[in-house]
Protein backbone atom coordinates (compact mmCIF):
# COMPACT_ATOMS: atom_id res chain seq x y z
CA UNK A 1 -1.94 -4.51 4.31
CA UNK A 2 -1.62 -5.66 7.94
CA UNK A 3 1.29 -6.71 10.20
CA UNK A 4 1.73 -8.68 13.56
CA UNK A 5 4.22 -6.31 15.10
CA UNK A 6 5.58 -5.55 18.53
CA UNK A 7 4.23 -2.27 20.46
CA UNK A 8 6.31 -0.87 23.01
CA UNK A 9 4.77 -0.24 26.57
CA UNK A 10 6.80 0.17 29.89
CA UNK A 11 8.83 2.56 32.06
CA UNK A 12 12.54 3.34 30.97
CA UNK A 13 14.85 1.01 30.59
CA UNK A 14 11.70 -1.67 31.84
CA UNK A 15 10.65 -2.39 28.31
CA UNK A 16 7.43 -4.71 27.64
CA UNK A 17 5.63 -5.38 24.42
CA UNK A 18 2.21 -6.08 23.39
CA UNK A 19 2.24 -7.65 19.89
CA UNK A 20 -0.84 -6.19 17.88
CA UNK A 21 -2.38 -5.59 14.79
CA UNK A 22 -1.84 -2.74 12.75
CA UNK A 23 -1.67 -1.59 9.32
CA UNK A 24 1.79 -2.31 8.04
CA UNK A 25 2.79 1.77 7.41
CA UNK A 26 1.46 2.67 10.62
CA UNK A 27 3.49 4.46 13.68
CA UNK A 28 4.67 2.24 16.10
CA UNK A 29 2.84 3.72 18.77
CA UNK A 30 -0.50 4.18 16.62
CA UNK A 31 -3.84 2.60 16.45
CA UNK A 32 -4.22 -0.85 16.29
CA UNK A 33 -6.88 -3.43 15.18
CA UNK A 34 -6.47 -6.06 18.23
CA UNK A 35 -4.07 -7.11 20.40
CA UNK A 36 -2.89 -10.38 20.71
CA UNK A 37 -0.88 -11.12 23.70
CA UNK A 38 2.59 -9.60 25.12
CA UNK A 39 5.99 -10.18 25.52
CA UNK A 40 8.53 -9.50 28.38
CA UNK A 41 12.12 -9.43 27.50
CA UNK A 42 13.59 -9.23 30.62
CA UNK A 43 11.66 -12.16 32.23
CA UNK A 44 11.53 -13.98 28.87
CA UNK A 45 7.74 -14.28 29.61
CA UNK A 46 5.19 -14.69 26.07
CA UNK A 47 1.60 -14.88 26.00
CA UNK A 48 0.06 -14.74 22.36
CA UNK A 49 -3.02 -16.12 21.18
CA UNK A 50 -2.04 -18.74 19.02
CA UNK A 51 -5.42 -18.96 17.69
CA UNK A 52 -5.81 -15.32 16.90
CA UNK A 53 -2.47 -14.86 15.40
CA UNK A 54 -3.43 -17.75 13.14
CA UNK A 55 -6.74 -16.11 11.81
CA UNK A 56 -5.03 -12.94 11.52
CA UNK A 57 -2.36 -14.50 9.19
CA UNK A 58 -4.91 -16.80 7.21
CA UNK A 59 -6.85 -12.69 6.61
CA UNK A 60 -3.41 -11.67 5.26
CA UNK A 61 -1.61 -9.99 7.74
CA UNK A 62 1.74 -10.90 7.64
CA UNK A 63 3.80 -11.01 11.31
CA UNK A 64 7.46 -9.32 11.31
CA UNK A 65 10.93 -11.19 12.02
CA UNK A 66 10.16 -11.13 15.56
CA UNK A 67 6.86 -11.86 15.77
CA UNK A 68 7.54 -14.58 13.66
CA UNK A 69 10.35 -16.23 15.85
CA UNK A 70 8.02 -15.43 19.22
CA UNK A 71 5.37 -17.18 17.74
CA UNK A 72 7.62 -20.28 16.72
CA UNK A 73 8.97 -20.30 20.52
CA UNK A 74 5.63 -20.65 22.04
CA UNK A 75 4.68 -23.33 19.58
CA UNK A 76 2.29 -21.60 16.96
CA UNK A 77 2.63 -21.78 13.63
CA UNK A 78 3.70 -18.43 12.01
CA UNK A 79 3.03 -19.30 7.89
């Protein structure tokens, strides 16, 4: 099964995410299928695909808790 989860990238105590696609049981810092778009906590900046993200959930992949509310926030429908 896949999931819409949130990869961390940055320097220390910078931290950045790029929300991808990856098998649900995978490591957090493992291969993914595609990457969507990222996320900047610090800046508050988001830039998914909404239109990805929606094909991805309509193949099954479900996105986590945070995904979920990142995706509301920028306007795309998460399920």
């Amino acid at each position: 099964m896949l999931a819409i989860k949130l990869k961390r990238v940055g320097k220390k105590r910078q931290p950045s995410y790029r929300v991808v696609v990856q098998p649900k049981r995978s490591k957090v810092r493992g291969n993914y299928v595609e990457d969507l778009g990222w996320y900047n906590p610090t800046t508050k900046e988001i830039k998914i695909s909404a239109v990805r993200a929606a094909h991805w959930i309509k193949c099954g992949a479900q996105p986590t808790a945070t995904v979920s509310n990142l995706l509301k926030k920028q306007g795309a429908k998460a399920k």
